[in-house]
Protein backbone atom coordinates (compact mmCIF):
# COMPACT_ATOMS: atom_id res chain seq x y z
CA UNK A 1 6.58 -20.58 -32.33
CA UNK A 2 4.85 -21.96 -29.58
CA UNK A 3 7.81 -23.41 -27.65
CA UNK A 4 9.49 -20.21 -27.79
CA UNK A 5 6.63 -18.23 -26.24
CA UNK A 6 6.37 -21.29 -23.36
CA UNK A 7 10.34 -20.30 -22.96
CA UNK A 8 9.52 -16.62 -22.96
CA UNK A 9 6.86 -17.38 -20.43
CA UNK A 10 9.25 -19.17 -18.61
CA UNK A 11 12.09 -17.30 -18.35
CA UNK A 12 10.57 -14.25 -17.97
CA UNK A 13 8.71 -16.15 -13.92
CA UNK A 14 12.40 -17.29 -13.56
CA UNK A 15 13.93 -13.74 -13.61
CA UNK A 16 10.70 -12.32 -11.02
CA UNK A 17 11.25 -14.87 -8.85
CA UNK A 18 15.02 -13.65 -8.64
CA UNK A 19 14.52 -10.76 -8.12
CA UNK A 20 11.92 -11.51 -5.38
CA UNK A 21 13.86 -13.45 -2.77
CA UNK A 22 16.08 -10.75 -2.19
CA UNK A 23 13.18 -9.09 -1.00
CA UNK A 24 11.51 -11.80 0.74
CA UNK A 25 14.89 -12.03 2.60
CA UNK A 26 14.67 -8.20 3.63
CA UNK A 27 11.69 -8.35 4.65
CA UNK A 28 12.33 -10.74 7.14
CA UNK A 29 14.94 -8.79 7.99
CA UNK A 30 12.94 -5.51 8.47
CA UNK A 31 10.49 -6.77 10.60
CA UNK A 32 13.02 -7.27 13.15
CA UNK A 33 15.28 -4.39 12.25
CA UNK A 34 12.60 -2.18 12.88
CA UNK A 35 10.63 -3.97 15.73
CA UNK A 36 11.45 -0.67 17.49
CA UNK A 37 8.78 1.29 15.53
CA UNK A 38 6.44 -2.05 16.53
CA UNK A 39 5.49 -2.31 20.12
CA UNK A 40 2.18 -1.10 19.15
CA UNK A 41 1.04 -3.43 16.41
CA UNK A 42 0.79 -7.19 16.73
CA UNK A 43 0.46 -7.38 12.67
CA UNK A 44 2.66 -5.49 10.22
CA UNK A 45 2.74 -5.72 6.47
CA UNK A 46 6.10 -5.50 5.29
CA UNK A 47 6.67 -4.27 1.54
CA UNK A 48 10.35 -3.87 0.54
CA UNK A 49 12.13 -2.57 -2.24
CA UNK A 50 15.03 -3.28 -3.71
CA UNK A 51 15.93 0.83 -4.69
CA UNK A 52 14.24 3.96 -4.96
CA UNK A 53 13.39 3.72 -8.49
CA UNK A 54 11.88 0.35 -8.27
CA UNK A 55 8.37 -0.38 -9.28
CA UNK A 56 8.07 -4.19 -8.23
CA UNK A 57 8.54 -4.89 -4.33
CA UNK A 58 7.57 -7.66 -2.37
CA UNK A 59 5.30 -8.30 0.58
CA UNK A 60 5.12 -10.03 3.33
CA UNK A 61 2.47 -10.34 6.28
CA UNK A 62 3.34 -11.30 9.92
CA UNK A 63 1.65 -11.62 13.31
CA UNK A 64 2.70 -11.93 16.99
CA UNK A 65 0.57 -12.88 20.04
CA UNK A 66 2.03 -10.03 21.90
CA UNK A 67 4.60 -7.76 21.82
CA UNK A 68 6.91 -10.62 23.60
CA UNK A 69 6.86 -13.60 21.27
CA UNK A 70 8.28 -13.31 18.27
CA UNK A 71 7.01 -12.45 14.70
CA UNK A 72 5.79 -15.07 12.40
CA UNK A 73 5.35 -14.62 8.82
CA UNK A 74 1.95 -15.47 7.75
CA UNK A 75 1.42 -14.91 3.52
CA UNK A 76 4.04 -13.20 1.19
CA UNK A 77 3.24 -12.22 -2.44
CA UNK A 78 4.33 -10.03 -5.02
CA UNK A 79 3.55 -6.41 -5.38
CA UNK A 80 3.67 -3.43 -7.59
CA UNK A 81 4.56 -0.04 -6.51
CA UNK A 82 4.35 3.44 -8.25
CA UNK A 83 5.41 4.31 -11.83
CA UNK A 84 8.11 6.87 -10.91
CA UNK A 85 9.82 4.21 -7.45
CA UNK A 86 9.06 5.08 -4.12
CA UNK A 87 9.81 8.77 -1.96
CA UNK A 88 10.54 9.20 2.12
CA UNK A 89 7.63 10.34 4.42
CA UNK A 90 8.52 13.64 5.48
CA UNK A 91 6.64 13.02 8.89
CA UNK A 92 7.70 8.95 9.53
CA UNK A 93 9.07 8.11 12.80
CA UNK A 94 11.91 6.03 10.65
CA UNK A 95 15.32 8.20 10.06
CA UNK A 96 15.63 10.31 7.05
CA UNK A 97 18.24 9.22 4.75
CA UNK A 98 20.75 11.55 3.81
CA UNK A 99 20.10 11.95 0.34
CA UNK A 100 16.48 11.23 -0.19
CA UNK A 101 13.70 12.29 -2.31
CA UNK A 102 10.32 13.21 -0.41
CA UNK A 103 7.02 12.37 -1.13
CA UNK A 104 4.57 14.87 -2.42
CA UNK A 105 1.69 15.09 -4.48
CA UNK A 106 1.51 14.10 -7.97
CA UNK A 107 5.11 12.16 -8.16
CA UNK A 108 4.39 8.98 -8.78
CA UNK A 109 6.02 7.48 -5.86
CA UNK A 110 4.88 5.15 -3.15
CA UNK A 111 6.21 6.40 0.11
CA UNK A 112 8.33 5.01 2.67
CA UNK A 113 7.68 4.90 6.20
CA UNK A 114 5.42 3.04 8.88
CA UNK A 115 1.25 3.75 8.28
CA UNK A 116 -1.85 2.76 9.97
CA UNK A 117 -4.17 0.94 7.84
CA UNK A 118 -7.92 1.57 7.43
CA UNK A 119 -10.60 1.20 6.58
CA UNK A 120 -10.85 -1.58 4.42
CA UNK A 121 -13.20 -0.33 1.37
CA UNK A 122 -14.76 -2.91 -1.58
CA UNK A 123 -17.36 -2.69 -4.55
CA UNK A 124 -19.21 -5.28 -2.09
CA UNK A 125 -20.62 -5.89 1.08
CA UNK A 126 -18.05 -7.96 2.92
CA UNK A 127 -19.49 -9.15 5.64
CA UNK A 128 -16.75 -10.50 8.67
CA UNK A 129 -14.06 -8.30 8.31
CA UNK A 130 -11.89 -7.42 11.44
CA UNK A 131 -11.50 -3.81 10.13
CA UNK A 132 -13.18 -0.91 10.06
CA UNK A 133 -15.14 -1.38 6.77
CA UNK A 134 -16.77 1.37 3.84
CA UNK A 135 -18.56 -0.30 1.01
CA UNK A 136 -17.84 2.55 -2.14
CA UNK A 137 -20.08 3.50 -5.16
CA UNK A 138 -20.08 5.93 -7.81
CA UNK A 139 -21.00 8.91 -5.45
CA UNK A 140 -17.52 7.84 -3.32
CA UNK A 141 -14.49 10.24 -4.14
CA UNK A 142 -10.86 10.73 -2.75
CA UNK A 143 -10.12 14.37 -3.09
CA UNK A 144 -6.43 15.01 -4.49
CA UNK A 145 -6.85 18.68 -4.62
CA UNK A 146 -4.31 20.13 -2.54
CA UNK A 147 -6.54 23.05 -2.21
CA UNK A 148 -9.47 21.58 -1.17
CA UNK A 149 -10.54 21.79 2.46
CA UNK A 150 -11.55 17.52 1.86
CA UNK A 151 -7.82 17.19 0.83
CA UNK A 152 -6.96 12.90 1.50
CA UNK A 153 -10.19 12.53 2.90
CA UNK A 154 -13.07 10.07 1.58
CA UNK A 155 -15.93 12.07 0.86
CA UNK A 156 -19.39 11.05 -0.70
CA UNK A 157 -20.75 13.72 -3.38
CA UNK A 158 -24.25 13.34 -2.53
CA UNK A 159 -23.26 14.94 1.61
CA UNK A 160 -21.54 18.00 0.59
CA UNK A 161 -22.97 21.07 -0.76
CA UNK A 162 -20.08 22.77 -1.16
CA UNK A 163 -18.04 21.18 -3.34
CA UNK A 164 -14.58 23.03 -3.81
CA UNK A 165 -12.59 20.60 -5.51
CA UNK A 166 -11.46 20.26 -8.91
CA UNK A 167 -9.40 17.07 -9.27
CA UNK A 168 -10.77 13.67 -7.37
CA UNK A 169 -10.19 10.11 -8.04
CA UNK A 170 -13.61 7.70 -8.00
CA UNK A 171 -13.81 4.75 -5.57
CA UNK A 172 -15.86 2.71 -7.30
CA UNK A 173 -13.64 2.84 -10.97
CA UNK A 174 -14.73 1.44 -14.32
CA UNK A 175 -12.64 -1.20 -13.30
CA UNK A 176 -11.58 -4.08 -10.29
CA UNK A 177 -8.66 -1.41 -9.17
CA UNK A 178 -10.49 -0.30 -6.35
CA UNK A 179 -12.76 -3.83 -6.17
CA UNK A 180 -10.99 -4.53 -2.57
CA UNK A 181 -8.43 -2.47 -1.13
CA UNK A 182 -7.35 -0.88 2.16
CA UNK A 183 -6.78 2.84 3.17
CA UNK A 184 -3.31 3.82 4.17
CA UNK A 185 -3.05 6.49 6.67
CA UNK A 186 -0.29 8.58 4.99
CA UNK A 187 -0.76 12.27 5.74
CA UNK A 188 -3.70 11.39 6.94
CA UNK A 189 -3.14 11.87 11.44
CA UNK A 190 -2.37 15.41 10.63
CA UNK A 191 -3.16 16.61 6.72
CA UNK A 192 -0.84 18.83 5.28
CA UNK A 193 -1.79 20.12 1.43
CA UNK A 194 0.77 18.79 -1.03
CA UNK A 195 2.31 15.93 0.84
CA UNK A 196 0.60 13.27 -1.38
CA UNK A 197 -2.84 12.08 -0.72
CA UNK A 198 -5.19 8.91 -1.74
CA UNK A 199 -2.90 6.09 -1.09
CA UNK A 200 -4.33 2.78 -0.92
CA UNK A 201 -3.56 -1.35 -1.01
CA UNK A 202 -5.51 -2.19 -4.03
CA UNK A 203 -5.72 -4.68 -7.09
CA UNK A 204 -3.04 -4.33 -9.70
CA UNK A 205 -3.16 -4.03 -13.51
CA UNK A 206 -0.71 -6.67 -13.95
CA UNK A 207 1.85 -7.66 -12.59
CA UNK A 208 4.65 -5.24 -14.55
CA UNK A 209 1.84 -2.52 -14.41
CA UNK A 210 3.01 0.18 -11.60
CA UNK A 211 0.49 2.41 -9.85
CA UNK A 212 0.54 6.47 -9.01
CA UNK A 213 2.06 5.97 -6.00
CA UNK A 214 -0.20 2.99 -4.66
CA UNK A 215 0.63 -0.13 -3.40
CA UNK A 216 -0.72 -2.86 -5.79
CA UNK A 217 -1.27 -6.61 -5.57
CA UNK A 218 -3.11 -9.83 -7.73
CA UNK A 219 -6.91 -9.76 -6.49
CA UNK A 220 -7.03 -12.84 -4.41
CA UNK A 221 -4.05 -11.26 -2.80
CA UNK A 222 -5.93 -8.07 -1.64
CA UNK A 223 -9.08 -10.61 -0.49
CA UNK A 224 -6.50 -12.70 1.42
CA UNK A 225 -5.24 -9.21 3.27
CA UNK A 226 -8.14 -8.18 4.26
CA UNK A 227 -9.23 -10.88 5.64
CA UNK A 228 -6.13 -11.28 7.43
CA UNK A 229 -6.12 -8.21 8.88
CA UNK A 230 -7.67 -7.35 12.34
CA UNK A 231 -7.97 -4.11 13.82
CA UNK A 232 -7.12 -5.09 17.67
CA UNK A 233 -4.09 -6.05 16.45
CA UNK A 234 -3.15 -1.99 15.24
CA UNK A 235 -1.69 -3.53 11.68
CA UNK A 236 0.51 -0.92 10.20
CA UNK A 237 2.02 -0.72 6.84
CA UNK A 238 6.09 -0.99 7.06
CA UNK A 239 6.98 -0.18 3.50
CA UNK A 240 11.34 0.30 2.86
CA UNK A 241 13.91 0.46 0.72
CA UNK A 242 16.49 -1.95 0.62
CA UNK A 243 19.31 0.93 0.16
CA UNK A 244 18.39 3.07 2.22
């Protein structure tokens, strides 16, 4: 019984890692495809996708000395990505494929497009960081209420009197989801209710375990990004579709 569950085991890494360097390749791909979208940013994360339904993607981090020289890929791990695939940012500077669905609130979906990224956020103090950093506790919320005025914003409980919100998720969770992770700016520049809200690169479940429309990665993954990352550099989150 044993061998077979080794064999399981086995075949089961053999069939991820297939489907992964497809995506590794895009990625590599991407960075240059859309290097347009990049003069800005000397460090991009790349996630890609194989479809719109998937919920396992792959990422890939690269850095540049200047918008001159060349990319150069840096760390690349596995990801997982939200329980219903991924949707198009309304708002992204990246063309809008014909037939498409949008991201909004509530679907599942990670979106597609190119984000910002920040702050960096963690249980602890982390001290070092090249990012803007916010150390959560239990009084930390994301507000998902599109009819809240603190709609996609980070608010602590114990600083507003008013509170006019009736669905939130917690920061610091009753488990390592939220341990480390990294705000992505989605409809964040300009907030518009009902375009999706509270989307973050954060520890997964497990590897086949997909999010609510997060990007998700193995813990010393996460620590290894945000230590990476460095805010003179303006990283930004490139995450695509293979067909789109």
């Amino acid at each position: 019984m044993e061998k077979y569950l080794i064999n399981d085991s086995i075949k089961k890494a053999f069939l991820l890692v297939c489907m992964l360097i497809p995506l590794l390749l895009l990625s590599q791909t991407a960075v240059h495809k859309y290097n347009v979208y990049l003069t800005a940013s000397n460090q991009v994360v790349v996630v890609a996708a194989s479809n719109w339904n998937a919920t396992q993607g792959a990422m890939q981090l690269y850095q540049r000395e200047n918008s001159h020289r060349p990319w150069k890929l840096i760390h690349q791990f596995s990801v997982t990505l939200g329980r219903n695939g991924l949707a198009f940012d309304k708002r992204s500077v990246l063309p809008e494929p014909a037939t498409v669905v949008i991201k909004h609130e509530g679907d599942g979906k990670s979106p597609v497009g190119i984000f910002r990224l920040g702050p960096v956020f963690s249980y602890h103090s982390l001290p070092g960081l090249r990012m803007p950093f916010k150390k959560v506790d239990s009084t930390d919320i994301c507000v998902d209420d599109v009819h809240s005025a603190y709609y996609n914003t980070l608010v602590n409980t114990d600083t507003v009197s008013q509170k006019d919100w009736n669905s939130f998720e917690h920061m610091k969770a009753n488990d390592d989801s939220y341990e480390y992770g990294v705000w992505v700016k989605y409809n964040s520049d300009q907030i518009f209710s009902g375009n999706g809200s509270c989307i973050f690169l954060h520890v997964w479940a497990g590897r086949t375990s997909p999010t609510a429309g997060c990007t998700a990665m193995e813990k010393q993954n996460v620590i290894t990004l945000i230590h990476w990352l460095d805010n003179k550099q303006n990283p930004v989150l490139l995450q695509i579709v293979e067909k789109e």
